[in-house]
PDB file of N, CA and C in Angstrom:
ATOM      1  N   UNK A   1      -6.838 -58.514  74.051  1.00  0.00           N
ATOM      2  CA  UNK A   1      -6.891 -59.949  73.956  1.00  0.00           C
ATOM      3  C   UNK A   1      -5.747 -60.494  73.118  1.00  0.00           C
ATOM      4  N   UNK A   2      -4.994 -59.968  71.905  1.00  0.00           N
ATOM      5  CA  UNK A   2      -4.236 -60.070  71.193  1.00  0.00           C
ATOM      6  C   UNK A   2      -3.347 -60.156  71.950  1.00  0.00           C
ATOM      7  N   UNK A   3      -2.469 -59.342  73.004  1.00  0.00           N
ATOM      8  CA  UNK A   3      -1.715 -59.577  74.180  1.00  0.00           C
ATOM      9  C   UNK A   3      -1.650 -60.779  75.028  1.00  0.00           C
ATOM     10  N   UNK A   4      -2.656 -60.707  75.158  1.00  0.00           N
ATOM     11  CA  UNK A   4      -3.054 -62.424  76.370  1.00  0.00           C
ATOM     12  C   UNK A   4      -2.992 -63.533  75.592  1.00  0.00           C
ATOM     13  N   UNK A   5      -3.529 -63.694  74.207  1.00  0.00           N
ATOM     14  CA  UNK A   5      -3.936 -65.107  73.804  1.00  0.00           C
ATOM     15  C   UNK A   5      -3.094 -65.044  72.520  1.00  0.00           C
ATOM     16  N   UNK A   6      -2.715 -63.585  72.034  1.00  0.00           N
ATOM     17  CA  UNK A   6      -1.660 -64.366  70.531  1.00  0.00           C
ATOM     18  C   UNK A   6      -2.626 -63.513  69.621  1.00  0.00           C
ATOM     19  N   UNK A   7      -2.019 -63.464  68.548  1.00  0.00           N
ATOM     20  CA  UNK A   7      -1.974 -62.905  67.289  1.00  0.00           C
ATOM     21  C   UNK A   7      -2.385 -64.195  66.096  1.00  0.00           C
ATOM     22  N   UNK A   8      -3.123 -63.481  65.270  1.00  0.00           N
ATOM     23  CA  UNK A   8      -3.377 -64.428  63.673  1.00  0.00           C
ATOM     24  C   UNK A   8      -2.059 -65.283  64.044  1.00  0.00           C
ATOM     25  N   UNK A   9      -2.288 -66.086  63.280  1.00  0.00           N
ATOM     26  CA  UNK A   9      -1.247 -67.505  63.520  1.00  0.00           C
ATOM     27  C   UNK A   9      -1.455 -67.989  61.492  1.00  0.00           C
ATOM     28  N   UNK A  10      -0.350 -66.996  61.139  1.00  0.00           N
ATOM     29  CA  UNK A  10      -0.140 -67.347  59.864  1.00  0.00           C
ATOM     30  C   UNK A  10      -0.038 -68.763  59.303  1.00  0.00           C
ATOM     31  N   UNK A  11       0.271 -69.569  59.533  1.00  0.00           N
ATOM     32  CA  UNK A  11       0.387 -70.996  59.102  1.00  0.00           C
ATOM     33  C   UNK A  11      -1.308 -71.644  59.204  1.00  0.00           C
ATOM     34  N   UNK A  12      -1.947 -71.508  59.304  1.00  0.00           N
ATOM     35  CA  UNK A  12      -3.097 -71.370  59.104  1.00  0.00           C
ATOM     36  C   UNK A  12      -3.956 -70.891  57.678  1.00  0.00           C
ATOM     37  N   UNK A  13      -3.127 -70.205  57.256  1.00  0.00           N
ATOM     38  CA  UNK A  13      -3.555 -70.065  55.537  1.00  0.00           C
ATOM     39  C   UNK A  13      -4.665 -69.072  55.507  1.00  0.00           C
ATOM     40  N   UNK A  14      -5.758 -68.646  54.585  1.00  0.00           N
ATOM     41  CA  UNK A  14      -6.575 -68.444  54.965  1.00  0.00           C
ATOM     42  C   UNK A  14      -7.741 -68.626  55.727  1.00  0.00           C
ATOM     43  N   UNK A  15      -7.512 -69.848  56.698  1.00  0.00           N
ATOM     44  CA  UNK A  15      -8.183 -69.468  57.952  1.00  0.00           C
ATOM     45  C   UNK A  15      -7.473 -69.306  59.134  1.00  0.00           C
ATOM     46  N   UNK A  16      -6.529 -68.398  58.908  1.00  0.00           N
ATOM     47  CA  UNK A  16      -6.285 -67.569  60.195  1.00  0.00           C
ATOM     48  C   UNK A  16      -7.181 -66.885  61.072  1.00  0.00           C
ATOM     49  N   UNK A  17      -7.775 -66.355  60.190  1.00  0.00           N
ATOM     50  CA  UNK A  17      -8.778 -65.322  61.088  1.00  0.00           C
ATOM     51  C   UNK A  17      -9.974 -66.426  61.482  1.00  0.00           C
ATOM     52  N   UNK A  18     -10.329 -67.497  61.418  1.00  0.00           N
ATOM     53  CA  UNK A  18     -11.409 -68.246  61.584  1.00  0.00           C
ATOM     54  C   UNK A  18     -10.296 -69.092  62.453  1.00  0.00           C
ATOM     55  N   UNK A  19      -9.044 -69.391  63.107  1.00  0.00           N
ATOM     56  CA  UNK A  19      -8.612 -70.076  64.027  1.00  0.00           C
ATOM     57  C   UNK A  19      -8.228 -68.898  64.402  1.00  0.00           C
ATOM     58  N   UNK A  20      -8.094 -67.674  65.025  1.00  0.00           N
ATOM     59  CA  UNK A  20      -8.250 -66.349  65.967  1.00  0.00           C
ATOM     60  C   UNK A  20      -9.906 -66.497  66.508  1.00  0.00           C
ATOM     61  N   UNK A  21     -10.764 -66.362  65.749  1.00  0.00           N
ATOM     62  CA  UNK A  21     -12.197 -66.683  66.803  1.00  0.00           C
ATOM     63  C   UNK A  21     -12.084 -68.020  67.825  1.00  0.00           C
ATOM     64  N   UNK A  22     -12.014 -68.990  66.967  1.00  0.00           N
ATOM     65  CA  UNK A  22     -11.739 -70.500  67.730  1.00  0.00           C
ATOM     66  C   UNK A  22     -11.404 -70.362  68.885  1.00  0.00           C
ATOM     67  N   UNK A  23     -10.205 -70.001  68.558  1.00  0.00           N
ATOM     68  CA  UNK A  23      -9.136 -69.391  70.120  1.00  0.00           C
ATOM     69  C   UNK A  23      -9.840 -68.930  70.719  1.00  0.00           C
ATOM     70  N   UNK A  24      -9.789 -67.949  70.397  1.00  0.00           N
ATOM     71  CA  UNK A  24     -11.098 -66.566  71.277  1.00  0.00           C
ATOM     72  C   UNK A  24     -11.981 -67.016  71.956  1.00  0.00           C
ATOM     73  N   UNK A  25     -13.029 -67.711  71.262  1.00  0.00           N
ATOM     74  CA  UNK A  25     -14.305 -67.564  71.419  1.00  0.00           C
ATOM     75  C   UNK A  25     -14.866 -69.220  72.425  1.00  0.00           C
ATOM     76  N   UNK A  26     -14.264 -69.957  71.143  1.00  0.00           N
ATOM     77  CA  UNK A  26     -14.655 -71.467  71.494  1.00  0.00           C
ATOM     78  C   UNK A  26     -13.513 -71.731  73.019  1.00  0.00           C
ATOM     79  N   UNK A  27     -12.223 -71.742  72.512  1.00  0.00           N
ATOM     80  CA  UNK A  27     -11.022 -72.699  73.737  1.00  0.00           C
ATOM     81  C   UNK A  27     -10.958 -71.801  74.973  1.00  0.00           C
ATOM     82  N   UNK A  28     -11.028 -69.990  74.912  1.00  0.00           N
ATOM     83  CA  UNK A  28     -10.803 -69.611  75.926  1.00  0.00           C
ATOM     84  C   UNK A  28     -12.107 -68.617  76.749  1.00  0.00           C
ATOM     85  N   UNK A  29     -13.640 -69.347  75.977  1.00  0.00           N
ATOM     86  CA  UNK A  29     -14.535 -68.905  76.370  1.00  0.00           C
ATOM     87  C   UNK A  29     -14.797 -67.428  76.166  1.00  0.00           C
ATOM     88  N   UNK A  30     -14.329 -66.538  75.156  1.00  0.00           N
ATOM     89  CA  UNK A  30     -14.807 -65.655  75.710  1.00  0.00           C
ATOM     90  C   UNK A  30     -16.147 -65.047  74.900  1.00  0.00           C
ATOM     91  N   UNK A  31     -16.860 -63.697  75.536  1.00  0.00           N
ATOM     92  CA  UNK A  31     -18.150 -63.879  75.403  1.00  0.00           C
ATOM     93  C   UNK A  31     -18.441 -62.809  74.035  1.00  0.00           C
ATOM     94  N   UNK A  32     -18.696 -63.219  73.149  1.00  0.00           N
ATOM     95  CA  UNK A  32     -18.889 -62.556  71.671  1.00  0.00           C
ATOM     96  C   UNK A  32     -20.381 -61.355  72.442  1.00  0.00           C
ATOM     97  N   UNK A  33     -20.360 -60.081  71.757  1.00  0.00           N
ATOM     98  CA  UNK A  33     -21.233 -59.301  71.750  1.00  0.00           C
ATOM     99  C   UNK A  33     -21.795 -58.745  70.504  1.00  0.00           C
ATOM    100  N   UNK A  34     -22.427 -57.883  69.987  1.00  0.00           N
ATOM    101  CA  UNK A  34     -23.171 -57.547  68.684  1.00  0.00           C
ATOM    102  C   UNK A  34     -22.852 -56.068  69.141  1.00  0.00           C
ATOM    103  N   UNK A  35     -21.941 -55.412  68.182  1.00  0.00           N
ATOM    104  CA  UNK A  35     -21.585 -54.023  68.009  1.00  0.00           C
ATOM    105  C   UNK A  35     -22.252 -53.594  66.473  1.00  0.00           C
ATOM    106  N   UNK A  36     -23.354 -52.863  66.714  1.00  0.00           N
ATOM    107  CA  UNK A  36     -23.830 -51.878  65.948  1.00  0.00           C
ATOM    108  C   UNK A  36     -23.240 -50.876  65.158  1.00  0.00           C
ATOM    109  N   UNK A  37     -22.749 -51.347  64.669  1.00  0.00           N
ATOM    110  CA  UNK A  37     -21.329 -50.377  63.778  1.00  0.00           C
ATOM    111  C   UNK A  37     -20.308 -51.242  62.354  1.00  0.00           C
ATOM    112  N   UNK A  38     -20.247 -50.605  61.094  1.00  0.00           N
ATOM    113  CA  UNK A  38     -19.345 -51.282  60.615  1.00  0.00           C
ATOM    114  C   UNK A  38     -18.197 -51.124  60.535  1.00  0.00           C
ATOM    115  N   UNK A  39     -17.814 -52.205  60.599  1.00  0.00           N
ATOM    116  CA  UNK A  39     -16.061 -52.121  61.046  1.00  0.00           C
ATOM    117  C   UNK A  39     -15.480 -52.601  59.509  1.00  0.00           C
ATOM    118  N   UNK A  40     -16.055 -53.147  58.854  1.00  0.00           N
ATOM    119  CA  UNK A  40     -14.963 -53.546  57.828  1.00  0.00           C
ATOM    120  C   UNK A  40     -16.174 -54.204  56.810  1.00  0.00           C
ATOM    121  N   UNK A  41     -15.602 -53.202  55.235  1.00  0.00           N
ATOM    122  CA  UNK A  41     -16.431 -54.355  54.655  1.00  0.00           C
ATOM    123  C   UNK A  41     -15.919 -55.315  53.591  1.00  0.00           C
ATOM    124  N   UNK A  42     -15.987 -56.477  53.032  1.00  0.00           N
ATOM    125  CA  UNK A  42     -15.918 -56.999  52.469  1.00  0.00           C
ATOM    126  C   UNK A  42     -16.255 -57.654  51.317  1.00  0.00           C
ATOM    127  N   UNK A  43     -15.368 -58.136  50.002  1.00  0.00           N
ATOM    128  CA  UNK A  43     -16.075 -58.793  48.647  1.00  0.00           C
ATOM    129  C   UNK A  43     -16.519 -60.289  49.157  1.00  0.00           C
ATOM    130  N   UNK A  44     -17.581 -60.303  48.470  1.00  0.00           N
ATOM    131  CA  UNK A  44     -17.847 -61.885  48.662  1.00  0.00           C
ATOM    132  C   UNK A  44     -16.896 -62.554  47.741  1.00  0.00           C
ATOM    133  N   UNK A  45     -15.848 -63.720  48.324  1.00  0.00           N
ATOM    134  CA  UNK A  45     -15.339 -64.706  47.577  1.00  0.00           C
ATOM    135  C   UNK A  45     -13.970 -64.403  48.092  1.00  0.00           C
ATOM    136  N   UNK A  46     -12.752 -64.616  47.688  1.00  0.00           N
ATOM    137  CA  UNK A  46     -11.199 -64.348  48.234  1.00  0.00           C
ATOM    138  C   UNK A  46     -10.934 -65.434  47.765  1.00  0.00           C
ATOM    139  N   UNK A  47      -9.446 -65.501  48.345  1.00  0.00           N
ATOM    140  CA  UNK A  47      -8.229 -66.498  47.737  1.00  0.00           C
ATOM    141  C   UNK A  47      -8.646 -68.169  47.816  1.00  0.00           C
ATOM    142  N   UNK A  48      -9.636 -68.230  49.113  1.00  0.00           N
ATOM    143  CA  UNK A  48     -10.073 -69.565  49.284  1.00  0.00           C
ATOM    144  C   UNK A  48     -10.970 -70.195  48.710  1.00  0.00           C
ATOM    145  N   UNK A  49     -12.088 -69.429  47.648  1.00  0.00           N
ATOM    146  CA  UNK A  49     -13.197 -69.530  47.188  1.00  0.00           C
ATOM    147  C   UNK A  49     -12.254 -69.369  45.409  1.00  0.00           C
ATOM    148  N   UNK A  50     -11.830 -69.439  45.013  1.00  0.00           N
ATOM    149  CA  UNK A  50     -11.284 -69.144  43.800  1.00  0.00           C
ATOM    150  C   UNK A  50     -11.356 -70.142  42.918  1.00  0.00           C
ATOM    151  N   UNK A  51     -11.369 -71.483  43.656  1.00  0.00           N
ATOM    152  CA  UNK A  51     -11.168 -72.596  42.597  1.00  0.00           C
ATOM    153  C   UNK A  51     -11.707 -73.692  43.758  1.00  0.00           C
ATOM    154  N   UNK A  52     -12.423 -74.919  43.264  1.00  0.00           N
ATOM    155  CA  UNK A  52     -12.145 -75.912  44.374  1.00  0.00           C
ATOM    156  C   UNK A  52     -11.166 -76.451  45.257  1.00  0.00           C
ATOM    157  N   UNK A  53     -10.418 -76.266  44.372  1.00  0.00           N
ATOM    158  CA  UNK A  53      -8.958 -76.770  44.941  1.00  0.00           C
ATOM    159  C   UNK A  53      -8.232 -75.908  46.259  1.00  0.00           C
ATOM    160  N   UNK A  54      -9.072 -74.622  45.954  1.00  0.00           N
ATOM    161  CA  UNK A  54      -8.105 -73.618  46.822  1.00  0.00           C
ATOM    162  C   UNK A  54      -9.374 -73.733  48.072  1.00  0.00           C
ATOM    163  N   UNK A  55     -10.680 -74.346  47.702  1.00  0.00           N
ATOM    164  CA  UNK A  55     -11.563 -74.549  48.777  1.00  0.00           C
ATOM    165  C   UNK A  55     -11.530 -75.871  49.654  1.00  0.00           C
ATOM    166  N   UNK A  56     -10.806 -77.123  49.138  1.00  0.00           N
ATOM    167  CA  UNK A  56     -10.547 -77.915  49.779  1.00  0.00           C
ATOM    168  C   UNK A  56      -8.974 -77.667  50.652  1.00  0.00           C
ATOM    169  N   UNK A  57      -8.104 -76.955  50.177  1.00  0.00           N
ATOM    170  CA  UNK A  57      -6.991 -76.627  51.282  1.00  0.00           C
ATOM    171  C   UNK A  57      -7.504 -75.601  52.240  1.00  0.00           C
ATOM    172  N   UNK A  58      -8.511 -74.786  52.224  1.00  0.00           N
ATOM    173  CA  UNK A  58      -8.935 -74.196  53.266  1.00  0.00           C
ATOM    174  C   UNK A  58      -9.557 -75.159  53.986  1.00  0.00           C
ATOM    175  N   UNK A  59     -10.383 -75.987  53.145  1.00  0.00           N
ATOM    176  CA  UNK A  59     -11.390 -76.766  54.724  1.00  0.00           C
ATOM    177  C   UNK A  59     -10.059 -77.671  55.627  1.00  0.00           C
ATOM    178  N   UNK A  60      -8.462 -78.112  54.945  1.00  0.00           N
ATOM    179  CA  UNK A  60      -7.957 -78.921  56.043  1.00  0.00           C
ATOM    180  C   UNK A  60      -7.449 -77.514  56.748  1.00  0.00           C
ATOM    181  N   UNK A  61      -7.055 -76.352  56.344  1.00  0.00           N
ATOM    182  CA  UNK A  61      -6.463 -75.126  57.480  1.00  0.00           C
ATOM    183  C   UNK A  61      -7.602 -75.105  58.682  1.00  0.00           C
ATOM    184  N   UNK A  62      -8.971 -75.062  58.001  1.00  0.00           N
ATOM    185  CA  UNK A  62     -10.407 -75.318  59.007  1.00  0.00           C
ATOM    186  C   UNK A  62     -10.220 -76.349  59.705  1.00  0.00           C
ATOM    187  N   UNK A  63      -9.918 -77.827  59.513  1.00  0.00           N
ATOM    188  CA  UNK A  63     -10.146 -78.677  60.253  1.00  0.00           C
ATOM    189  C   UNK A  63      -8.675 -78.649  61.073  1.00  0.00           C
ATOM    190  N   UNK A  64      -7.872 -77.984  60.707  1.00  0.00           N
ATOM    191  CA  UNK A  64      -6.943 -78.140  61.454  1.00  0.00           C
ATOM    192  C   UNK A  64      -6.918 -77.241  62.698  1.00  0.00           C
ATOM    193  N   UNK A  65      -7.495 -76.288  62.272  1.00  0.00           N
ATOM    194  CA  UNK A  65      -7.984 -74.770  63.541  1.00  0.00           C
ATOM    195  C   UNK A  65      -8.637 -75.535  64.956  1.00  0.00           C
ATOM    196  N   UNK A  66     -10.143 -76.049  64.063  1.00  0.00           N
ATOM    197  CA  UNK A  66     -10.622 -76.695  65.057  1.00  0.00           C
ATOM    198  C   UNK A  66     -10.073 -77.957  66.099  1.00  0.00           C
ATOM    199  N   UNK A  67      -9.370 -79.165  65.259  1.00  0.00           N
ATOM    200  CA  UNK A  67      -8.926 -79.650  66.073  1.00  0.00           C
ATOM    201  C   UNK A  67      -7.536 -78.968  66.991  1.00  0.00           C
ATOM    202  N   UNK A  68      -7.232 -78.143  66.665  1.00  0.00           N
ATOM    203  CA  UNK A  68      -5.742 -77.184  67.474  1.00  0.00           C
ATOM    204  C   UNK A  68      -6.610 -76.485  68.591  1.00  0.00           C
ATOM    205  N   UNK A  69      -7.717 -76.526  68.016  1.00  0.00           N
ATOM    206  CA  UNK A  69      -8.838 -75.568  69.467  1.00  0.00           C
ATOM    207  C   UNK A  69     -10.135 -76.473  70.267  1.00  0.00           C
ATOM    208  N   UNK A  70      -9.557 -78.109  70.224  1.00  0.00           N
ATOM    209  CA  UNK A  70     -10.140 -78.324  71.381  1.00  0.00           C
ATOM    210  C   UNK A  70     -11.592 -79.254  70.347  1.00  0.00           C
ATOM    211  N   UNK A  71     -12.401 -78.779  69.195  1.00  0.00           N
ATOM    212  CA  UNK A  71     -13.668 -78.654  68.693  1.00  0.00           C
ATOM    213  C   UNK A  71     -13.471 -80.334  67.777  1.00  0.00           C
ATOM    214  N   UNK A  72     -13.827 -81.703  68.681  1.00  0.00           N
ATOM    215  CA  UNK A  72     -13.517 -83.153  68.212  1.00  0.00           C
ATOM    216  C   UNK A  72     -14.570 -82.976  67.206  1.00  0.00           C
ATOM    217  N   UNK A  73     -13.755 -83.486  65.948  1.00  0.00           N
ATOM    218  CA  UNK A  73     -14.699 -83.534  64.342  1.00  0.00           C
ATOM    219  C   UNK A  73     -15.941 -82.913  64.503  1.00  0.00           C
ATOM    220  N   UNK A  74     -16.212 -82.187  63.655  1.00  0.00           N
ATOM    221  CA  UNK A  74     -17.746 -80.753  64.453  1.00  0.00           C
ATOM    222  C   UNK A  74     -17.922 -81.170  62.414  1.00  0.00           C
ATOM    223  N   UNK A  75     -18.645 -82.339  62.613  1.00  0.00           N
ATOM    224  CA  UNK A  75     -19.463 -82.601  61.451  1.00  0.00           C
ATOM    225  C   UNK A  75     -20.507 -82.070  60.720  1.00  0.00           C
ATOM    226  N   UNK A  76     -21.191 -81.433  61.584  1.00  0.00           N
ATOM    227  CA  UNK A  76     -22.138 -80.177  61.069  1.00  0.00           C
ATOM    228  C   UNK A  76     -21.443 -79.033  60.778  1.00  0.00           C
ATOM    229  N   UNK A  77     -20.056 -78.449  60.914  1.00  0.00           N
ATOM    230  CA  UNK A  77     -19.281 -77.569  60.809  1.00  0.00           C
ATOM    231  C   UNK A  77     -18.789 -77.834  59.460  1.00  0.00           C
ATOM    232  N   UNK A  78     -18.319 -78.748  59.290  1.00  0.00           N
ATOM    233  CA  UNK A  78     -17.414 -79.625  57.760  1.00  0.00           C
ATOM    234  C   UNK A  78     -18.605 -79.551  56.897  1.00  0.00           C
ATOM    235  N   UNK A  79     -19.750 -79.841  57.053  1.00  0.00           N
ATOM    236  CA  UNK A  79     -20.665 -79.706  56.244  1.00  0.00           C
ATOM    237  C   UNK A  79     -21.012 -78.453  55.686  1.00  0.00           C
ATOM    238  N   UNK A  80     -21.351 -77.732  56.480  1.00  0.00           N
ATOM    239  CA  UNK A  80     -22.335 -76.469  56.696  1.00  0.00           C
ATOM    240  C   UNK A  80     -21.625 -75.078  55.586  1.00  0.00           C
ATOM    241  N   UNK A  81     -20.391 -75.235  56.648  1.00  0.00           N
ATOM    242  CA  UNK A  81     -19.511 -74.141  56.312  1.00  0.00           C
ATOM    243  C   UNK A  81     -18.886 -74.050  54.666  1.00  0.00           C
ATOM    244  N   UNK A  82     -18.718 -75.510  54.117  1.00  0.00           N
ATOM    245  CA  UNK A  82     -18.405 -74.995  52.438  1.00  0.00           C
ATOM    246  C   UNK A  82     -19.849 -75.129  52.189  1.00  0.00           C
ATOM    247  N   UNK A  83     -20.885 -75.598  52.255  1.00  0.00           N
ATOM    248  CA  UNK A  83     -21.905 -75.468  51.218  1.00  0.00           C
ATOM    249  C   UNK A  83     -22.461 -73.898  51.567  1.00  0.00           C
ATOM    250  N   UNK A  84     -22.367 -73.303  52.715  1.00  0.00           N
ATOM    251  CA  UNK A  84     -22.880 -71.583  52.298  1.00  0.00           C
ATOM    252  C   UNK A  84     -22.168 -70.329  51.855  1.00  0.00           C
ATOM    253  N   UNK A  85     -20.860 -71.307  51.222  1.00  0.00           N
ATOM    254  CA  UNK A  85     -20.071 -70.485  50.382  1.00  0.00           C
ATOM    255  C   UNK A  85     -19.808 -71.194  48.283  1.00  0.00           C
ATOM    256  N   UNK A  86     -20.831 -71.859  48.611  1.00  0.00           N
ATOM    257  CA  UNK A  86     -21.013 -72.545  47.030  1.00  0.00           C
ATOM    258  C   UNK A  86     -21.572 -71.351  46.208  1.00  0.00           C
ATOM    259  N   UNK A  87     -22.625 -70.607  46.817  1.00  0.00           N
ATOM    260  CA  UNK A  87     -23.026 -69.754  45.458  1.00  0.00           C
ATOM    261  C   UNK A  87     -21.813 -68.746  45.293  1.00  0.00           C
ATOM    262  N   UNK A  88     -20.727 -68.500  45.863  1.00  0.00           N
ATOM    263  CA  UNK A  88     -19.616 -67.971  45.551  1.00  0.00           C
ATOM    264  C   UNK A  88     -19.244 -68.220  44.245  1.00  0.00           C
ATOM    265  N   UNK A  89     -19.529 -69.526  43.960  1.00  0.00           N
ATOM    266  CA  UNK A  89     -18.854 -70.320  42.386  1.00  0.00           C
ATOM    267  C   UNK A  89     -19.232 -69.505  41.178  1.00  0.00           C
ATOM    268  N   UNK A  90     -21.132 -68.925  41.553  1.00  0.00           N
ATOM    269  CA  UNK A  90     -21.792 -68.838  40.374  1.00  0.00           C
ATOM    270  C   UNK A  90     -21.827 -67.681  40.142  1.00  0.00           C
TER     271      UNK A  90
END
């Protein structure tokens, strides 16, 4: 798929990888499955969660993903998505 549709798209900041699904998933339909296996694990929190400040330039890289992929103001998205990364803070 990386072939057909493109690679992380660095200017995107840390949500590159959250405008790579977009692409993927939302603009060119394709069909997400559940693989039973871990592939990668991760710390809770990163470069975007570090400070508010570094959480409000992620939500415009976010709003910018979405509108670059088609998804008109997804207000439950803007909402949703920083408040279930707030207990990150504490």
């Amino acid at each position: 798929m990386f072939e057909k549709l493109g690679s992380y798209k660095l200017d995107y900041g840390s949500a590159a990888d959250y405008e790579l699904m977009l692409r993927f998933i939302h603009a060119n339909k394709l069909e997400p499955f559940y693989l039973n296996r871990v592939m990668i694990k991760m710390f809770i929190g990163g470069v975007s969660n570090q400070s508010v400040g570094n959480r409000v330039k992620a939500l415009r890289f976010d709003l910018k993903a979405m509108q670059n992929n088609g998804i008109i103001f997804p207000l439950i998205t803007v909402i949703l998505k920083p408040l279930r990364k707030i207990t990150q803070f504490f």
